[in-house]
N, C-alpha and C. Protein backbone atom coordinates (compact mmCIF):
# COMPACT_ATOMS: atom_id res chain seq x y z
N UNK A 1 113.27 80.56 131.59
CA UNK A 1 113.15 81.19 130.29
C UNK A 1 111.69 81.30 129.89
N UNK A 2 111.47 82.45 129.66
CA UNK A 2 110.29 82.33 129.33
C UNK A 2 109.93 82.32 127.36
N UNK A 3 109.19 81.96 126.92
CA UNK A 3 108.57 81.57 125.42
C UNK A 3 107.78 83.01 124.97
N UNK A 4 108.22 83.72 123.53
CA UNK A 4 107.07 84.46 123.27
C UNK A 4 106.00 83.71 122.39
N UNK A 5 106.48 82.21 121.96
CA UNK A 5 104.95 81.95 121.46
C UNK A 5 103.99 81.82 122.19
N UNK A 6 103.58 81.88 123.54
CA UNK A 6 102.38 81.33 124.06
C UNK A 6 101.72 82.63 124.25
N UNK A 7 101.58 83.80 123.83
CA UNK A 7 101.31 85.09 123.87
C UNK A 7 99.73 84.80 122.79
N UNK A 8 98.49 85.70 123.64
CA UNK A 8 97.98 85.27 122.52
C UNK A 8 97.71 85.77 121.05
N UNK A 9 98.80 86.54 120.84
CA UNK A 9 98.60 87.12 119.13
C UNK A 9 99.37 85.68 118.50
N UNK A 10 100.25 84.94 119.01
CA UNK A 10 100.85 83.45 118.75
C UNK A 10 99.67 82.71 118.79
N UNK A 11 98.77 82.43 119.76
CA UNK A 11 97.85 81.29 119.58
C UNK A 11 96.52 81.90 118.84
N UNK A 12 96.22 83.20 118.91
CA UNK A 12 95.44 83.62 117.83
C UNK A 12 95.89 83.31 116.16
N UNK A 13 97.06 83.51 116.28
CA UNK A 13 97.79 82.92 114.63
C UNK A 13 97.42 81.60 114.12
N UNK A 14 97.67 81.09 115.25
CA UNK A 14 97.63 79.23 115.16
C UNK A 14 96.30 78.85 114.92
N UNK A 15 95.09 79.77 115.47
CA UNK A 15 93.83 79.56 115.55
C UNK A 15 93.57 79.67 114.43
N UNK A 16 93.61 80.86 113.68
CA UNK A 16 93.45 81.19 112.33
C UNK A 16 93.85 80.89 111.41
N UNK A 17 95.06 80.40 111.06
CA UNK A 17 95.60 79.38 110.39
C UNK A 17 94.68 78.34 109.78
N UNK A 18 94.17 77.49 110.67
CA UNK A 18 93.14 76.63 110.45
C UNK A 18 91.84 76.75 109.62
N UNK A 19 91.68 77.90 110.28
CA UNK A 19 89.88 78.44 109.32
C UNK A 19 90.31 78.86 108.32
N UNK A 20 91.27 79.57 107.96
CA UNK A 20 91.54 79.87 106.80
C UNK A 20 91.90 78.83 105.72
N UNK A 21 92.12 77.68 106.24
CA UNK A 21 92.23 76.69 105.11
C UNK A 21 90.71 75.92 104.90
N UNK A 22 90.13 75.97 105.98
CA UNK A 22 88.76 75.54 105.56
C UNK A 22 87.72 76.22 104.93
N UNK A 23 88.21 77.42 105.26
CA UNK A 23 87.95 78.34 104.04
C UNK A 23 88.64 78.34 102.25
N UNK A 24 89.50 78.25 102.36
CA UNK A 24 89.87 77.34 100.88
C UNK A 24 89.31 76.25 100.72
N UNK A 25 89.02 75.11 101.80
CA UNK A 25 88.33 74.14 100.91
C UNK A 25 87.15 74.31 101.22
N UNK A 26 86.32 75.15 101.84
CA UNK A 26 84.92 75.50 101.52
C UNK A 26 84.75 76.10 100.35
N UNK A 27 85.37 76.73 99.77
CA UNK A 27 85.90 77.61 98.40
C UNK A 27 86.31 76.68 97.55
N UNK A 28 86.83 75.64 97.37
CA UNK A 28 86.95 74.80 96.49
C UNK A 28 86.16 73.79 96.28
N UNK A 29 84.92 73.83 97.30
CA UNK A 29 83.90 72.59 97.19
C UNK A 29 82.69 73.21 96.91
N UNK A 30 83.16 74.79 96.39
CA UNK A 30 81.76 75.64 95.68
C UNK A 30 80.71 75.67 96.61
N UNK A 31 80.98 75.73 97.81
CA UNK A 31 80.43 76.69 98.79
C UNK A 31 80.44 77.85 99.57
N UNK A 32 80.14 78.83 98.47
CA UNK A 32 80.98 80.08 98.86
C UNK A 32 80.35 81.05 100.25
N UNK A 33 78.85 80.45 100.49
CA UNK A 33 78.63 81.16 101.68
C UNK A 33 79.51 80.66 102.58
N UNK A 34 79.06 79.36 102.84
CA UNK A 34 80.61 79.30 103.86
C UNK A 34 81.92 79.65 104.05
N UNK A 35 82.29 79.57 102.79
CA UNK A 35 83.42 80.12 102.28
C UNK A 35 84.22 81.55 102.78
N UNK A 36 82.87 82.04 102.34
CA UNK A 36 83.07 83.52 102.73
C UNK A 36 82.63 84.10 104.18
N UNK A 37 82.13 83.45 104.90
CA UNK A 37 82.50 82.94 106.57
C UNK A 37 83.25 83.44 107.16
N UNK A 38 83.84 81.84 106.49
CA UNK A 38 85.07 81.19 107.34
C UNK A 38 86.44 82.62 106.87
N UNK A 39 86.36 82.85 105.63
CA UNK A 39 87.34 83.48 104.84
C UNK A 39 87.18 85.11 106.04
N UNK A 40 86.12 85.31 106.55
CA UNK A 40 85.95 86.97 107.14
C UNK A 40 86.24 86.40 108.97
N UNK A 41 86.08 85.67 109.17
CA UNK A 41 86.56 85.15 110.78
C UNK A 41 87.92 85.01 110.43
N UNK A 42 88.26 84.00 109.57
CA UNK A 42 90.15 83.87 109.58
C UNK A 42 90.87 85.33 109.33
N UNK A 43 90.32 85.95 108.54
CA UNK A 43 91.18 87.74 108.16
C UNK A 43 90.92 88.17 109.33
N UNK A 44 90.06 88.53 110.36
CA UNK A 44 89.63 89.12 111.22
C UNK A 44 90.90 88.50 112.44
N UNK A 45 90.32 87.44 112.48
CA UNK A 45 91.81 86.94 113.50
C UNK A 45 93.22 87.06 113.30
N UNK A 46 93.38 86.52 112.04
CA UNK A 46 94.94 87.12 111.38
C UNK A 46 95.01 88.65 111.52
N UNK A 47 94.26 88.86 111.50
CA UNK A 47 94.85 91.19 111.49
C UNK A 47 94.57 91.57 112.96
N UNK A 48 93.76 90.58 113.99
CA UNK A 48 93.99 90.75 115.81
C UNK A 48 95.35 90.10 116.07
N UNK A 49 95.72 88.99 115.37
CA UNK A 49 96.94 88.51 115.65
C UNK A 49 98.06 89.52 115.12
N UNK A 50 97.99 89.84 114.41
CA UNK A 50 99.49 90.83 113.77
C UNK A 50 99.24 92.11 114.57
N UNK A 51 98.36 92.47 114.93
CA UNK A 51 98.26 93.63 115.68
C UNK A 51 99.05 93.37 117.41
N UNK A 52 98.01 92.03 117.86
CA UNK A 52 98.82 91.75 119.29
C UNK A 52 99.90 91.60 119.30
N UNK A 53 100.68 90.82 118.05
CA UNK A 53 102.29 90.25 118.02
C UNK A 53 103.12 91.80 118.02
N UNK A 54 102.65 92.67 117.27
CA UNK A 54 103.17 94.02 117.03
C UNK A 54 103.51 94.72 117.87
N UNK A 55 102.04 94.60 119.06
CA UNK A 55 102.24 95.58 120.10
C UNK A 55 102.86 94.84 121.20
C-alpha cells in the first residue's frame, strides 16, 4: 500500500505549519521584521504545498 502523505506537497505542509506559528509568536513578541519573514516563507510554502497536493 502505498501512503499519499509522504508526497512532498504533504511534507511541504508539515514544514510550513511550523514557521507559520513562529511567525505568530514572532508577531506577538513585537518583532515584526521577523515576523514578517517568517509570515512570507510560511505563505510561500503553504500556496507550493496546495498547489503540489492539487496537482
Amino acid at each position: 500500500m502505498e501512503t499519499d502523505f509522504l508526497t512532498p506537497g504533504w511534507i511541504g505542509l508539515a514544514l510550513s505549519l511550523p514557521v507559520m506559528y513562529a511567525a505568530w509568536h514572532e508577531y506577538a513578541a513585537r518583532n515584526l521584521r521577523d515576523a514578517k519573514l517568517l509570515a512570507g516563507v510560511g505563505a510561500g510554502g503553504l500556496l507550493l504545498s496546495v498547489v503540489g497536493i492539487a496537482l
